[in-house]
Every structure is written in C-alpha cells, then in structure tokens.
Protein backbone atom coordinates (compact mmCIF):
# COMPACT_ATOMS: atom_id res chain seq x y z
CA UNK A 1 11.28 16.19 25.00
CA UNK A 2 12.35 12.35 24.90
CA UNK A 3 15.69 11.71 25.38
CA UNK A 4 16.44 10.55 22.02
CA UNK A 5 15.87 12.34 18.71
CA UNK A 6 14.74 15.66 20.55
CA UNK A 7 11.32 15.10 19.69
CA UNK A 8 8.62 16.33 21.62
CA UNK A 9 5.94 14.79 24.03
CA UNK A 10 2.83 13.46 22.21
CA UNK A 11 1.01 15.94 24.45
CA UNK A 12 3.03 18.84 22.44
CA UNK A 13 1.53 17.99 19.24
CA UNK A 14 -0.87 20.17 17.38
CA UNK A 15 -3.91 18.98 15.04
CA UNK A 16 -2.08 20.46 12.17
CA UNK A 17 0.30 17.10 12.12
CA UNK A 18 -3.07 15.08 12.19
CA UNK A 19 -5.10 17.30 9.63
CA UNK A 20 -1.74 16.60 7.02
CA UNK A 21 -1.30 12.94 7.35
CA UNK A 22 -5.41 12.75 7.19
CA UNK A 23 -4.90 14.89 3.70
CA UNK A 24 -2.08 13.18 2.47
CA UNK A 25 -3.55 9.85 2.99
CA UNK A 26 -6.49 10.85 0.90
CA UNK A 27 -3.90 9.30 -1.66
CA UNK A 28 -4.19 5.97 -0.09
CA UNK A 29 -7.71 6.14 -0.63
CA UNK A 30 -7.74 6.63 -4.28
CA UNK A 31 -4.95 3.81 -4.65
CA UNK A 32 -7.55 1.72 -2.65
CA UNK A 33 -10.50 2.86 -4.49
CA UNK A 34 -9.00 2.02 -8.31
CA UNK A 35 -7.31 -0.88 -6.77
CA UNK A 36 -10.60 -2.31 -5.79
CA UNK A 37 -13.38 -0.58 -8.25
CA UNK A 38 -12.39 -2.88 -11.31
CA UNK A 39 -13.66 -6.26 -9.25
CA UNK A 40 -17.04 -5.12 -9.70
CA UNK A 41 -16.68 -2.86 -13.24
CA UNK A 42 -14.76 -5.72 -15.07
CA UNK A 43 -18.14 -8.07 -14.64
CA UNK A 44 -19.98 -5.25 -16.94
CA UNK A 45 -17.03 -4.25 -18.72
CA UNK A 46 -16.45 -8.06 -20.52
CA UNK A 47 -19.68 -7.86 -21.57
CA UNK A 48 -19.94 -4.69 -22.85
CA UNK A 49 -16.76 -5.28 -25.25
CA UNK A 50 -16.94 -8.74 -25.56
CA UNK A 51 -13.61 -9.60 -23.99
CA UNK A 52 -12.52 -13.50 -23.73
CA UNK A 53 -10.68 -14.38 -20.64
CA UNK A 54 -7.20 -13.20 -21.81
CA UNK A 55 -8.21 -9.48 -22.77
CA UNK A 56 -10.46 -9.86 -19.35
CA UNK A 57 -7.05 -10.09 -17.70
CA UNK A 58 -5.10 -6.96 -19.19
CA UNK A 59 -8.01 -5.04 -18.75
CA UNK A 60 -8.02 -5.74 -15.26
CA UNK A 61 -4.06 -5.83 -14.96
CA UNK A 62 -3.66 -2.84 -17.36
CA UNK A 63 -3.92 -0.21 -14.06
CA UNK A 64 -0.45 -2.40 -12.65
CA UNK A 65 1.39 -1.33 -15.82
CA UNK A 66 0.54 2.62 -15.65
CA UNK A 67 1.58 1.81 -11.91
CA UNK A 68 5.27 0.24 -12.51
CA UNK A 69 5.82 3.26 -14.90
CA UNK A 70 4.65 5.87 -11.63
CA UNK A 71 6.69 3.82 -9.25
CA UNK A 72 9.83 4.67 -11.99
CA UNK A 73 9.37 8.39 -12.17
CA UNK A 74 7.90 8.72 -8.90
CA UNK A 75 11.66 7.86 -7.00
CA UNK A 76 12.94 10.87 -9.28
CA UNK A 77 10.04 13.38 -8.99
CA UNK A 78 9.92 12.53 -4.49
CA UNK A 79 13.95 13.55 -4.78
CA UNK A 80 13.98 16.28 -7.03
CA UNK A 81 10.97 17.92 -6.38
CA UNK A 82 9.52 17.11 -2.90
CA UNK A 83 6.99 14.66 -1.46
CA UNK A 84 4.13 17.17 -1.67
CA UNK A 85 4.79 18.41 -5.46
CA UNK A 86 4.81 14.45 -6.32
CA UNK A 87 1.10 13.95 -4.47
CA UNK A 88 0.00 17.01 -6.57
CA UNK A 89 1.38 15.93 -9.68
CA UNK A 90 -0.58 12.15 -8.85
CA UNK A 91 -3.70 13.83 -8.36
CA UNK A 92 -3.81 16.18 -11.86
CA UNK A 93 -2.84 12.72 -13.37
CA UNK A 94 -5.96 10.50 -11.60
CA UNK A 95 -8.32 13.28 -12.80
CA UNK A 96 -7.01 13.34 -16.58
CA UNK A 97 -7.25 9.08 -16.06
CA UNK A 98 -10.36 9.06 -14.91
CA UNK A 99 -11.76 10.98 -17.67
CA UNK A 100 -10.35 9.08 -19.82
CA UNK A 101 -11.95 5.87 -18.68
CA UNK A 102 -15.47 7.64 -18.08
CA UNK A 103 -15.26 8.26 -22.34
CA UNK A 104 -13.48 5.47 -23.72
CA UNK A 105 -16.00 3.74 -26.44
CA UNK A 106 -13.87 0.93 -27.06
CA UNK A 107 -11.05 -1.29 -25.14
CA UNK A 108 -8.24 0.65 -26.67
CA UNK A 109 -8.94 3.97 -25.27
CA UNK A 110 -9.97 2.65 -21.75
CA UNK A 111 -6.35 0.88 -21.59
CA UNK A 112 -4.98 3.88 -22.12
CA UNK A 113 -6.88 5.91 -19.08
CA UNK A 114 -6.54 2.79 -16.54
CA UNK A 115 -2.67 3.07 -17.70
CA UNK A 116 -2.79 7.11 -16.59
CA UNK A 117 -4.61 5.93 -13.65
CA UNK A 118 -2.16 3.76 -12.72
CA UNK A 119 0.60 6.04 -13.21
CA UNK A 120 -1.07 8.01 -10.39
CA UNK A 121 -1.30 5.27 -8.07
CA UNK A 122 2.15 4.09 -8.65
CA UNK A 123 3.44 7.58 -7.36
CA UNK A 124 0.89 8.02 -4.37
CA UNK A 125 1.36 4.10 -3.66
CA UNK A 126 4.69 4.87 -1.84
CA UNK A 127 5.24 9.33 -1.74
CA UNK A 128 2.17 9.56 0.53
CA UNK A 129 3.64 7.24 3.01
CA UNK A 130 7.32 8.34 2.15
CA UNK A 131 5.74 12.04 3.08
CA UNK A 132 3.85 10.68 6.14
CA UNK A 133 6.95 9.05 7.28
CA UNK A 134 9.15 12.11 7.09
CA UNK A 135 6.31 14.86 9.17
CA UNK A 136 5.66 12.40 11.96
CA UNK A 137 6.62 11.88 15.43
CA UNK A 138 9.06 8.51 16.20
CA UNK A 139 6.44 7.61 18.75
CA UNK A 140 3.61 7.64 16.48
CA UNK A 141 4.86 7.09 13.13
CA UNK A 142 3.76 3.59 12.76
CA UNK A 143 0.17 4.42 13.16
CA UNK A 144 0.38 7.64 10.96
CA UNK A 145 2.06 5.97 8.16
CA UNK A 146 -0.30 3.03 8.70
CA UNK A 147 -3.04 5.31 8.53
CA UNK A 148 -2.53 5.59 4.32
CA UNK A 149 -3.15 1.92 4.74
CA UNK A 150 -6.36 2.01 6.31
CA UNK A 151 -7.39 4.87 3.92
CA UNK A 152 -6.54 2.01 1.41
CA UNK A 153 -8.95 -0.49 3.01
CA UNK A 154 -11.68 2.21 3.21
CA UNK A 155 -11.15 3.13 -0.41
CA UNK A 156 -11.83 -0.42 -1.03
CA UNK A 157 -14.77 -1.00 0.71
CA UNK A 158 -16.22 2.01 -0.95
CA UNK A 159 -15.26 0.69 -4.07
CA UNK A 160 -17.17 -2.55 -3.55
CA UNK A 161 -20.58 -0.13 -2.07
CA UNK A 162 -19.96 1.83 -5.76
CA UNK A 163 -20.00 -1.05 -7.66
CA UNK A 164 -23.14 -2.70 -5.96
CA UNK A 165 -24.94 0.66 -6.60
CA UNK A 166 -24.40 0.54 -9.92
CA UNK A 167 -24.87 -3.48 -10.37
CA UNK A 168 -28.56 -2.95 -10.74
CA UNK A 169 -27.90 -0.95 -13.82
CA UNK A 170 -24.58 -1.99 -14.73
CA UNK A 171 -23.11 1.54 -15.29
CA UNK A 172 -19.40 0.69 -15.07
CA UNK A 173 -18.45 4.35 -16.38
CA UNK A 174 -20.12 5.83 -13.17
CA UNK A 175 -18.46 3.73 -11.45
CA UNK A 176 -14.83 5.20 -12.02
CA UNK A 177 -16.13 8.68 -12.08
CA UNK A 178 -16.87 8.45 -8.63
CA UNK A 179 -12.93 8.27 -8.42
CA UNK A 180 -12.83 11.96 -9.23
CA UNK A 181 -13.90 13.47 -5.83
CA UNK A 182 -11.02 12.01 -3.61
CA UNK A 183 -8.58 13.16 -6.20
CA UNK A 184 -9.90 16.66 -6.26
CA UNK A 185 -9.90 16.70 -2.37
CA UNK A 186 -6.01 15.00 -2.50
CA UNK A 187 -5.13 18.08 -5.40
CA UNK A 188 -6.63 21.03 -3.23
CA UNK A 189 -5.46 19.64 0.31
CA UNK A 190 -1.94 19.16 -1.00
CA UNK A 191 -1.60 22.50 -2.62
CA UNK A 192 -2.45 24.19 1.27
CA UNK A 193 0.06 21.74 2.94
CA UNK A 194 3.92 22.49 3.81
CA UNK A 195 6.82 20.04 1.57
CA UNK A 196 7.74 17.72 4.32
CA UNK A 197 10.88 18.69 6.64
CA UNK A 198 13.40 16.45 6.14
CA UNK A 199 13.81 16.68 2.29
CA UNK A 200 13.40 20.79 2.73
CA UNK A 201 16.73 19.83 4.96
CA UNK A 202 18.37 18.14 2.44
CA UNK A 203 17.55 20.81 0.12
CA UNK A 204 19.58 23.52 2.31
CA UNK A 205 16.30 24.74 2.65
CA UNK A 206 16.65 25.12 6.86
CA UNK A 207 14.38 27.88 7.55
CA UNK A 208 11.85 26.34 5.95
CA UNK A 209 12.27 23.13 7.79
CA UNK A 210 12.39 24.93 10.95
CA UNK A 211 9.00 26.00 10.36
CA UNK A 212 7.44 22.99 9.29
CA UNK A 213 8.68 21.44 12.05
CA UNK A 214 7.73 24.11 14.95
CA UNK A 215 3.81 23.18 13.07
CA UNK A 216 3.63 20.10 13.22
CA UNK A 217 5.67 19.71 16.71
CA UNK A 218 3.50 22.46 18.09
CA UNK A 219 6.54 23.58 20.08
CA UNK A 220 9.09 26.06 19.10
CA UNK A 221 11.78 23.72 21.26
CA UNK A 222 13.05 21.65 17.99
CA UNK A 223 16.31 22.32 17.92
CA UNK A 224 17.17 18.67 18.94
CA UNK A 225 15.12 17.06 16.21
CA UNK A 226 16.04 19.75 13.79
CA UNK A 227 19.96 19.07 14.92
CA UNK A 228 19.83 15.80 14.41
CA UNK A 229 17.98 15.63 10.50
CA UNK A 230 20.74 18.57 9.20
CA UNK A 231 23.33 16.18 10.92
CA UNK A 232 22.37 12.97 9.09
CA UNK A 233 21.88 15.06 6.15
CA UNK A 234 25.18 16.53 6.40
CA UNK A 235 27.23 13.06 6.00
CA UNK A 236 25.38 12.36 2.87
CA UNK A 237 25.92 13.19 -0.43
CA UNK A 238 23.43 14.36 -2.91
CA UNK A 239 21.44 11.05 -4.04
CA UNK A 240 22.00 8.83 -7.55
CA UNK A 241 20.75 5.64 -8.39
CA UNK A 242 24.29 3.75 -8.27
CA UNK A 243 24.38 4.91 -4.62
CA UNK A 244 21.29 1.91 -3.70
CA UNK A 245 24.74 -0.14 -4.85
CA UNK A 246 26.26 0.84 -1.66
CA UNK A 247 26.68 -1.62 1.42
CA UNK A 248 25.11 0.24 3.78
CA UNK A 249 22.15 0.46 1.79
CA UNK A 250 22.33 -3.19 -0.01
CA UNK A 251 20.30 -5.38 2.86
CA UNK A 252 17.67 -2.60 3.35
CA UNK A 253 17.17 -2.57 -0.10
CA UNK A 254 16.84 -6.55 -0.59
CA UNK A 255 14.68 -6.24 2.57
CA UNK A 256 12.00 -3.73 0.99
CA UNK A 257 12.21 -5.67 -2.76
CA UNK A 258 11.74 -9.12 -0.58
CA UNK A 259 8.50 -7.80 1.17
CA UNK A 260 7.65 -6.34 -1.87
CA UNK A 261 7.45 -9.27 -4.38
CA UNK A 262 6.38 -11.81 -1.10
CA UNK A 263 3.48 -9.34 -0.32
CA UNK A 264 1.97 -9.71 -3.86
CA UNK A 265 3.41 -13.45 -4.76
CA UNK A 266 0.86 -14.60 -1.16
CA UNK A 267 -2.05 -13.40 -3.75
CA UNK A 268 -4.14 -10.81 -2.35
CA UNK A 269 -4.78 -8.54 -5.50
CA UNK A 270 -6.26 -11.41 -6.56
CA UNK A 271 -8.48 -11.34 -3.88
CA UNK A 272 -8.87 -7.69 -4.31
CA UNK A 273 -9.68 -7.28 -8.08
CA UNK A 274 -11.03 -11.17 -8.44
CA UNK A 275 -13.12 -11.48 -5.59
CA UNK A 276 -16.46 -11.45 -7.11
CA UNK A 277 -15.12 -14.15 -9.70
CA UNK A 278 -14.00 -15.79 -7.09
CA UNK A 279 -17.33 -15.71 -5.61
CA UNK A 280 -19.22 -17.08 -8.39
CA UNK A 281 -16.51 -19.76 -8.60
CA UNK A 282 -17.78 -20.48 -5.28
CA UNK A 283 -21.41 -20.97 -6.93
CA UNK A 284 -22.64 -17.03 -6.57
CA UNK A 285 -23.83 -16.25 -10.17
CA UNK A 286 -25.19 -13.17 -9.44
CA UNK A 287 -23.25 -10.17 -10.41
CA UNK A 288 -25.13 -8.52 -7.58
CA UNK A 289 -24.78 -11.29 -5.15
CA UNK A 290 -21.18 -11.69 -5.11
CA UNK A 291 -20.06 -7.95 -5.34
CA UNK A 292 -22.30 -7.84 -1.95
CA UNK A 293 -20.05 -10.81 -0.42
CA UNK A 294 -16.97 -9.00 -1.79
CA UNK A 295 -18.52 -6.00 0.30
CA UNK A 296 -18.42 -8.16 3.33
CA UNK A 297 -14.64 -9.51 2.74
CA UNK A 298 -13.77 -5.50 2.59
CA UNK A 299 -15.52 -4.33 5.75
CA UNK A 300 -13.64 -6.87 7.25
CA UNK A 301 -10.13 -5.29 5.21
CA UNK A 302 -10.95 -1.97 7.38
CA UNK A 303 -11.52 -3.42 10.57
CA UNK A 304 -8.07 -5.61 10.58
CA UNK A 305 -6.61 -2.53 9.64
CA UNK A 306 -8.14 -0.11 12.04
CA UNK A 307 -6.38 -3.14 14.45
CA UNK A 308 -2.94 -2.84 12.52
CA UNK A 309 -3.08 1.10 13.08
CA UNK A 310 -3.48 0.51 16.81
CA UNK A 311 -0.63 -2.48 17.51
CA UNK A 312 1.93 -1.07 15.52
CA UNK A 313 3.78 1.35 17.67
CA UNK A 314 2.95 -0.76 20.57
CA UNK A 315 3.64 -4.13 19.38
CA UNK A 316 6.05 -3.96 16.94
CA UNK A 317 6.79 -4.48 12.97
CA UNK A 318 7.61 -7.72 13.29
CA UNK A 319 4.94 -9.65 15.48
CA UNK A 320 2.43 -8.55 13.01
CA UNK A 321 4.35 -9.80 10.14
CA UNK A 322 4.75 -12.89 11.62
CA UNK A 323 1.06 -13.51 13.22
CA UNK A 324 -0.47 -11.70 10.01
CA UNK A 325 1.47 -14.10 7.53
CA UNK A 326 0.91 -17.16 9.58
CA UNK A 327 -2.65 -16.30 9.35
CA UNK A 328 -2.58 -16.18 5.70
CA UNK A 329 -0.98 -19.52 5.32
CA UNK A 330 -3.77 -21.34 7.31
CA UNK A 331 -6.56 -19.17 5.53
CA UNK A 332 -5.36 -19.85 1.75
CA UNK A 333 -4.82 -24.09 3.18
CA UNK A 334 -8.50 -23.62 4.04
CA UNK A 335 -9.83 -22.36 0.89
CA UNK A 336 -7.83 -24.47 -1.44
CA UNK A 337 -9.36 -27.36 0.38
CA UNK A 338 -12.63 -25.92 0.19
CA UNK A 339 -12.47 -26.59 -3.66
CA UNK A 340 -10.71 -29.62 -3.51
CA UNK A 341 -13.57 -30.86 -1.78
CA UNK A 342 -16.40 -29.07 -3.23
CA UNK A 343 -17.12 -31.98 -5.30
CA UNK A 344 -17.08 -34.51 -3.00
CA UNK A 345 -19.48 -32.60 -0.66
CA UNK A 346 -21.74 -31.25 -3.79
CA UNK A 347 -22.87 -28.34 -1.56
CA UNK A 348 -22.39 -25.52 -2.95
CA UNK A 349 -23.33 -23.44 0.61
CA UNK A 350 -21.16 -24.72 2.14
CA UNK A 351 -18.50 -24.03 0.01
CA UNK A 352 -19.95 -20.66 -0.43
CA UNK A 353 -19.48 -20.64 3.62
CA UNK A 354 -16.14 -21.79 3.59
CA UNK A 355 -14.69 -19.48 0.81
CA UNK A 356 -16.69 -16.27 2.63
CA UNK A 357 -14.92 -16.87 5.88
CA UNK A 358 -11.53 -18.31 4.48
CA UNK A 359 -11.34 -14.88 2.64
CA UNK A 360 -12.49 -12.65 5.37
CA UNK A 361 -9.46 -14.41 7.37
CA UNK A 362 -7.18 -14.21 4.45
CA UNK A 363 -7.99 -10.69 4.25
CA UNK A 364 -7.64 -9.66 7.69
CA UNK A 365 -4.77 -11.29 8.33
CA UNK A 366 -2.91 -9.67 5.28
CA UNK A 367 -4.60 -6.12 6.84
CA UNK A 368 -2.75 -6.22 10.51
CA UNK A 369 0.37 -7.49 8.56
CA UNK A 370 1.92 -7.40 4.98
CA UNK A 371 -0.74 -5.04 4.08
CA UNK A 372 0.49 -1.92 6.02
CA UNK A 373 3.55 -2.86 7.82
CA UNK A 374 5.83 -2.86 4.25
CA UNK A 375 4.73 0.18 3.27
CA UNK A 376 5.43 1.55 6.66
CA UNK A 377 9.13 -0.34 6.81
CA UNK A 378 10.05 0.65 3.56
CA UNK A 379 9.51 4.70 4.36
CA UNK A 380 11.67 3.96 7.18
CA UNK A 381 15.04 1.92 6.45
CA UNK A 382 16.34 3.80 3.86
CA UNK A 383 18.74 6.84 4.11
CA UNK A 384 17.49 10.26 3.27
CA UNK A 385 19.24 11.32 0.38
CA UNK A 386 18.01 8.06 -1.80
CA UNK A 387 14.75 7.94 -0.11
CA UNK A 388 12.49 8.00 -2.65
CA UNK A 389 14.60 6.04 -5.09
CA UNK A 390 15.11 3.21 -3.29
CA UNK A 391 11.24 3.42 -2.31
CA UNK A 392 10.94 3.45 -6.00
CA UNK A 393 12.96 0.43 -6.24
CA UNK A 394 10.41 -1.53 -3.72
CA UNK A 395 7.49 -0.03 -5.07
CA UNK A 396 8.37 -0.97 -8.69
CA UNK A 397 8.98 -4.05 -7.26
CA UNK A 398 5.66 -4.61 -5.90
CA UNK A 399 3.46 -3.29 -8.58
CA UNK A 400 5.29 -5.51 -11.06
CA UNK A 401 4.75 -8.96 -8.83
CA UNK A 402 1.21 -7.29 -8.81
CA UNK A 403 1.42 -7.11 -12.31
CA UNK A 404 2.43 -10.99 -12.24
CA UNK A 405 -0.23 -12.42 -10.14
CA UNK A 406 -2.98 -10.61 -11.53
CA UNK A 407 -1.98 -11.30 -15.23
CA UNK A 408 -2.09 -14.81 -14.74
CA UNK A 409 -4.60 -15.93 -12.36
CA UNK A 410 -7.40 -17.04 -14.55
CA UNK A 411 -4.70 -18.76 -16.80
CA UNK A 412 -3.07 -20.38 -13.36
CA UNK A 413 -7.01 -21.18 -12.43
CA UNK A 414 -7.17 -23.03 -15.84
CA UNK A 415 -4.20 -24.90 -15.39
CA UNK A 416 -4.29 -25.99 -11.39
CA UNK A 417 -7.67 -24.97 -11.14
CA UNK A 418 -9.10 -22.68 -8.00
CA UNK A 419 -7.32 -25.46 -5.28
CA UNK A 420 -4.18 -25.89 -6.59
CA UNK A 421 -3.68 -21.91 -7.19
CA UNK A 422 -4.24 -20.95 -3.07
CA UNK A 423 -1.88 -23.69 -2.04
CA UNK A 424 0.04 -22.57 -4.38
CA UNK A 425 0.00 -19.16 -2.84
CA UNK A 426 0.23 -20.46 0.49
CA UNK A 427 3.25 -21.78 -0.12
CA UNK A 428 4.74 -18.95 -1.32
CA UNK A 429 3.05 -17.27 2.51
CA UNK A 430 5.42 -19.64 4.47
CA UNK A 431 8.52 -18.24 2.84
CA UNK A 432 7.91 -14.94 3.61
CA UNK A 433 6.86 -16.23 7.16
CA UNK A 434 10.67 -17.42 7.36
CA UNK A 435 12.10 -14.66 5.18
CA UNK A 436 10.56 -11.89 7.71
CA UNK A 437 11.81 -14.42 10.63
CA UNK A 438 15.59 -13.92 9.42
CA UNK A 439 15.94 -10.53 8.26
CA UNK A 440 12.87 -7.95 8.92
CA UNK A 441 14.11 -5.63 11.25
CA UNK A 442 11.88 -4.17 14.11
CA UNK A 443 12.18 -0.26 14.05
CA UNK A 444 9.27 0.37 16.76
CA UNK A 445 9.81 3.84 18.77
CA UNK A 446 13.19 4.86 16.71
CA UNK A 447 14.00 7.96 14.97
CA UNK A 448 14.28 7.66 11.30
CA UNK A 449 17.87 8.96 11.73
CA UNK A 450 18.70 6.73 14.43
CA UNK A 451 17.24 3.55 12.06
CA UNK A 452 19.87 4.79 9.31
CA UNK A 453 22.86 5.46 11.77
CA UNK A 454 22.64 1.57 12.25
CA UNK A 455 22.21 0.61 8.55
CA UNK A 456 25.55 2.86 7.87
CA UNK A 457 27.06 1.38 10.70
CA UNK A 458 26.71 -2.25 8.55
CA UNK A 459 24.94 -3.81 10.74
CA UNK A 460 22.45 -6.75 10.22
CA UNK A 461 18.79 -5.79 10.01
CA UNK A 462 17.97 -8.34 12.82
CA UNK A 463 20.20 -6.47 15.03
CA UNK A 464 17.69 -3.81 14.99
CA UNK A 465 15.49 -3.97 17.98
CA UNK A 466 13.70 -0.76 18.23
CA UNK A 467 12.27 0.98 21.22
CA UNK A 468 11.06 -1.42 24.39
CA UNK A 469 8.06 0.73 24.88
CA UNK A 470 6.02 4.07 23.84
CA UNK A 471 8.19 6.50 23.48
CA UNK A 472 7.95 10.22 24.70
C-alpha cells in the first residue's frame, strides 16, 4: 500500500473497478449522444414544423432547460439516495424522454420529451463522475473520472455517424431512438453494480463499504483507506444546502461555478449543437455535406480526449487547463478572422478550410482541457457530506451558461455576425486562461480526503500542489 491514504498498489486492482467506471460512464455517453444528436436532427426538424430562427433556438436549447432542472434535484437525490440509485433513476427518465420525442407530432410535445431528456442528462452530467470519483484509486482517478468524458466525445461522434445515416432520408425521429440502447445498457448495468463506498460511509452503512471497497481494491488489506473515509466522515455533519455557505467550502465552490460558467461562456455547445450551421455558414449547403465535416470535428473530440485521459494523472489538472484554454483562444482568433476575411478573399474553400481546421483545434483543445478536467475537479474539491449539492451547484451552473450561449447564438450571429461572435468568445477564453492561472488548484495523485483536509484547513486553492509523481 502507498504511504498515504492506505490505498493499494495499481497492481492490486481487480477488473471489477474497471468493468464499473466502464458501466457508469455509459451515462457520459448518452449526455454526449443527446448533447450532440440535435446538430444534425434540428436541420430536418425546422423544416418539418416550420420553425423561424427563434423557435429553431428553443428547440435546440430546450434539452439545457430539462438539464438545469436535473442538475437541481440531482444534488438532493446523489445525497439522499446514493450515486447509483441517481444513475438508475436518469436512465428510466432518458427512456420515457426518448419516447416522447420519437412520437411527438407537433413542437409542443417534442419540447416536452427533449425537457425529460434533459432532466436525465442534467443528473448523469455530474452523479456518474461524482460516483466514478468516489470508487477509484487516488493514483488513477483522473483518468477514470476522465473516462465519462471520453464516453462523452464518443457519444458525440456517434451522434454525428446517426445523423448522416439518416440525412439521406431525413428521419430525425430515428435519430433519437437510437438514444434508447445506451440508456437500457446504463439502467441494467447500474442495477448489478454496488452504491459507491464513501457515501455507504456516510450513511453508517460500514459493512457495506468494507465490501465495496475489498472489490474494487481487490485486496482485503483496506483498513487504511477505509480508516481514513469513516474519519473524514466522522468530523462532518449530516449535509444542508446553507452548509456550501461555509468558509471552508466558499473558494471550492466559486472555483467549480467559475469553471463552470467559463467552460460554456468560451462557446463550445455551440460548436457542438451548431456545427453543421456553422458549416454551411462556411458555404456547405448540403445537409449531408456538413453533418459529414461535423463528423470529422468529432473524431477529432475523441482523440484529444483519449490524450486528456492519458496526461491527467501524469501531468496534472492544471497544465491542461492552461495549454487546452490557450489553445482555444488562438483557434476561435483564427476562425473569427476567417469570416472577417471571407469576403475579401471570395473563396469560399478556403474558408471552408480554415473553419474545418480552426474547429478541429478549437475542439481538441477544449477535449485535453475544460472539457474533462472540470468535471473531474469538481468531483474532487468538495467535502463529502455536501458532495453532490455543491456538484449540483456547478452543474446547474454550467447547464444554465449552456442554456445562455446556445439560446442566443443565432441572435448574437445576427447582431455581430459569425466574426464578431468567436472573438467574442475568445475573449471570454483568456479570462478563464487567467482565472485558472490564480485559483485552480492541482489535486494530481491526492486522496479525496486528503484534498478536503486542506480546504477545511482554509487554505488557498493555489496552495494545493498535489502529488510530484504516480502514486502507488
């Protein structure tokens, strides 16, 4: 075992650890799938109802409020009833969405299923990784919890191969029914997987946790790691909203709502559920055409990502937040110019060329960064017994400044037209460049107990250096 936090040796590690953060995860695929299956759907959807640019946007945007209202309850439902009852309870709602969506004969009716859907991804969006978070390993939990992200990607990128297949015939329903298997794989999986040890702790539920543990340790020698979760636990009281009001949890919180407004406000669910537009702004006018490019800009997503999964427990949080942002400054500068110029070098190749690569760079960058490192940091700074509300807090955060971004950008478009928007965003990049420069902590290697002996200790984030190396 490593010296610190009792844990054992990577070497002592069973599959079952991998085979439930693989499971689990399945939940960041369908957030990734819905996320990214409207960018294609919407092109078929507008005509099909007739929808003028403003109802184009809360179709597309309606998924972000279902989301904010998931990311509410969610905080409540990961406290009260566990991480793994919350995934469950996501999945039952995706499936009931879904059908929903697959029916609806008019816009009314499939508001009302892309709100259920989003209800489901505004739980899974932060419990899986909350859940991750809490079954694995110091030493590897960066790449485990980053793993939901890359599940995200891939959900994506599936998304965008869905849509094309259906392009030819434009059969947006089948397109959100494919949504239904990875929910009915995330329902079973979850119902044949143990409630995550540390909140089986706080619910004096010790034998339990004891056995969980020994699984997904594969070691019966956990008495360290086991000692030191019931002795965290143990200084806490049971968890209430007015406790995120206390100082030790005050900059952590500020910390996860900063990355969580700065990760949207940089733009990338525009890029996400606008790329195809975004295409044929770039002079694609082929439905077909520029869901394939928007195929291209997601392969790339899962690559960065599988990259991100790698670097994080050896690099650190923070070097990726830093390179990753810095990358989407100079990526968004790019494109904006791009369409500044477009009609000064009437080509539109070439600025077909330029907005294909500045995107691919945009997207990558945001993949080994902001994509999965906050939703890694934010499973980690807080303490246990307000866990999942103050994720809730972050997440609600996010999917509202999702909410923002996505309502608007065909208005913003309008107004500063497609340059003037990315700079626009790019700006907002080099603030959270600075903003992760003074206070994202690095948290590489440490326990999760050990990260909140130092927040309750009112320290400063920065002071946080994390482990120097790979740990155990």
């Amino acid at each position: 075992m490593s010296a610190r936090g009792g844990e054992p040796k990577r070497s002592g590690l069973t599959t079952f650890v991998y085979v439930a953060v693989a499971v689990a995860a399945v939940g960041g695929f369908l957030f990734g799938y819905d996320t990214g299956v409207i960018s294609g759907a919407i092109l078929f959807i507008t005509g099909e109802f007739a929808l003028p640019p403003t109802l184009e946007e809360i179709a597309t945007s309606s998924v972000l409020v279902g989301a904010i209202l998931g990311a509410i309850a969610g905080g409540l439902l990961a406290d009260r009833i566990g991480r793994r009852l919350s995934i469950i309870a996501a999945s039952v709602v995706f499936l009931a969405g879904t059908g929903v969506v697959v029916v609806a004969p008019g816009l009314p009716v499939f508001l009302a299923g892309r709100v259920l859907i989003g209800m489901a991804i505004g739980i899974a969006s932060f419990v899986v990784p909350l859940y991750i978070s809490e079954i694995a390993p110091s030493a590897l939990r960066g790449g485990m919890v980053s793993l939901n992200q890359l599940f995200i990607t891939i959900g994506i990128l599936i998304s965008y191969g869905v849509d094309y297949l259906f392009s030819a015939s434009s059969d947006w329903r089948a397109m959100f029914a494919f949504g239904a298997v990875p929910a009915t794989v995330l329902l079973v999986g979850m119902f044949l997987l143990p409630d995550s040890p540390r909140w089986l702790v706080s619910r004096q539920q010790t034998d339990r946790a004891t056995a969980v543990l020994r699984k997904v340790r594969g070691t019966g020698e956990i008495s360290g790691e086991l000692e030191e979760i019931t002795k965290s636990n143990g200084v806490q009281k049971a968890g209430r909203w007015s406790d995120l009001l206390a100082p030790s949890i005050r900059m952590p919180l500020f910390v996860g709502f900063g990355l969580a407004v700065l990760q949207q406000l940089t733009g990338i669910n525009t890029v996400i559920y606008y790329a195809p537009t975004i295409f044929q702004f770039a002079g694609l006018h082929s439905a077909g055409a520029s869901i394939a490019a928007t195929a291209g800009v997601g392969a790339v997503n899962v690559l960065a990502t599988v990259a991100a999964v790698v670097l994080v427990d050896r690099t650190g949080r923070r070097p990726l937040l830093l390179a990753g942002i810095a990358g989407m400054v100079v990526s968004l500068a790019v494109l904006g110019a791009g369409f500044a110029l477009s009609g000064a070098v009437q080509s539109g190749s070439l600025l077909g060329l330029i907005t294909a690569v500045s995107l691919m760079a945009y997207v990558a960058s945001f993949a080994i960064g902001l994509g999965p490192v906050f939703w890694l940091l934010i499973a980690e700074i807080y303490p246990l017994n307000v866990r999942g509300r103050a994720m809730s807090v972050a997440t609600v955060a996010n999917w509202g400044a999702n909410f923002l971004i996505t309502l608007t950008f065909l208005t913003l478009v309008g107004i500063l037209e497609q340059a003037g928007v990315f700079w626009l965003y790019a700006l907002v990049g080099l603030l959270a460049w600075f903003f992760v420069l003074r206070l994202v902590p690095e948290t590489k290697g440490l326990t999760l107990e050990e990260i909140e002996e130092h927040f309750r200790a009112g320290r400063h984030p920065r002071e946080l250096k994390g482990a120097p190396g790979p740990r155990g």
